[in-house]
Protein backbone atom coordinates (compact mmCIF):
# COMPACT_ATOMS: atom_id res chain seq x y z
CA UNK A 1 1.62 8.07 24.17
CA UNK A 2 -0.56 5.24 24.46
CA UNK A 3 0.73 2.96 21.35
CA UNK A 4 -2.65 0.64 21.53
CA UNK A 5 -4.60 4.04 20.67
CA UNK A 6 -3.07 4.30 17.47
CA UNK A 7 -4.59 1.15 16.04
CA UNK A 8 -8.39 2.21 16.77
CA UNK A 9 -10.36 3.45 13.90
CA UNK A 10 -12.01 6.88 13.03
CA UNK A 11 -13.73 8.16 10.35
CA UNK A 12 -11.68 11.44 8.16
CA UNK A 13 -14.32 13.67 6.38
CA UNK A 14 -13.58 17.12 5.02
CA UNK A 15 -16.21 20.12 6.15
CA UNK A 16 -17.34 21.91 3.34
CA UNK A 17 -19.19 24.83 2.43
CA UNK A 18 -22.12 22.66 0.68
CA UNK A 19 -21.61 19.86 3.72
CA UNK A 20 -19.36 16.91 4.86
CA UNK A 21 -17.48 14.96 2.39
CA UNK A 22 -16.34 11.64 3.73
CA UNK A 23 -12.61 10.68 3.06
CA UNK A 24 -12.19 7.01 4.86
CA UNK A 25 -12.12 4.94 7.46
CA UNK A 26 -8.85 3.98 9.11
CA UNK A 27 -6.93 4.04 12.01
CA UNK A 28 -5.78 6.93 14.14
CA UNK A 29 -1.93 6.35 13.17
CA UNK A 30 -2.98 6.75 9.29
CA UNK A 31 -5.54 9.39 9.98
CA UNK A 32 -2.76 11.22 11.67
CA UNK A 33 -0.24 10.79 8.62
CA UNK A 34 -2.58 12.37 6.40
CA UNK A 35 -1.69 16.09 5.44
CA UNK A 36 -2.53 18.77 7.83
CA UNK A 37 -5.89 20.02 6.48
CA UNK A 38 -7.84 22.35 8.56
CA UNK A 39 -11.04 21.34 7.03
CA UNK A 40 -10.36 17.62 8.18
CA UNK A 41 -12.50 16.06 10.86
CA UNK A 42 -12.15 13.29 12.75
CA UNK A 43 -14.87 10.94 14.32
CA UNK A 44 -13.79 10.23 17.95
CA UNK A 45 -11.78 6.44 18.38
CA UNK A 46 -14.10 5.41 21.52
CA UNK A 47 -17.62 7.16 20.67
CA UNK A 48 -20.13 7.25 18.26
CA UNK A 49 -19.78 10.47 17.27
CA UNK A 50 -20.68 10.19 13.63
CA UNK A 51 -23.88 9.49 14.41
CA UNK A 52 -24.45 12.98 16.75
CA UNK A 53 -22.16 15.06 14.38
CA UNK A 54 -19.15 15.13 17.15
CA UNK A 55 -15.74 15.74 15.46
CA UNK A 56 -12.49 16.21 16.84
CA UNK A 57 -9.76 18.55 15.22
CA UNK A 58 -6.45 17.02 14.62
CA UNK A 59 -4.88 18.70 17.87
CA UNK A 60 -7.71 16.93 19.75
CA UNK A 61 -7.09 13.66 18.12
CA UNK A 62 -3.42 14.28 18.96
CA UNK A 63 -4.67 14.72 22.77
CA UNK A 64 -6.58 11.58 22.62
CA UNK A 65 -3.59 9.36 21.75
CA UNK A 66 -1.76 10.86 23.86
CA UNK A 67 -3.96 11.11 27.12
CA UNK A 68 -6.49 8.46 26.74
């Protein structure tokens, strides 16, 4: 696990049936302490993907701070 990745930021939003509800910005370490949801989404730490409507699950979040 790469400790640094922790301290990057994402945006959480919940996917809902009438569209995206944003929860907050904040790191990945705080993102990741947040309940497991399945409707949570998570912007990705090193792209814009907010802007292209990219989101990564919490598994692939896991990945990232883990691989990257």
């Amino acid at each position: 696990m790469k400790e640094s990745n922790l301290y990057r930021i994402v945006e959480v939003s919940m996917k809902r049936e009438s569209g995206r509800k944003d929860i907050g910005i904040m790191t990945v370490r705080q993102a990741l302490e947040l309940p497991e949801v399945p409707s949570l989404e998570y912007s990705h730490p090193d792209l814009n993907s907010r802007s292209d409507g990219r989101f990564l699950t919490r598994a692939q979040l896991v990945d990232y701070v883990r691989c990257a």
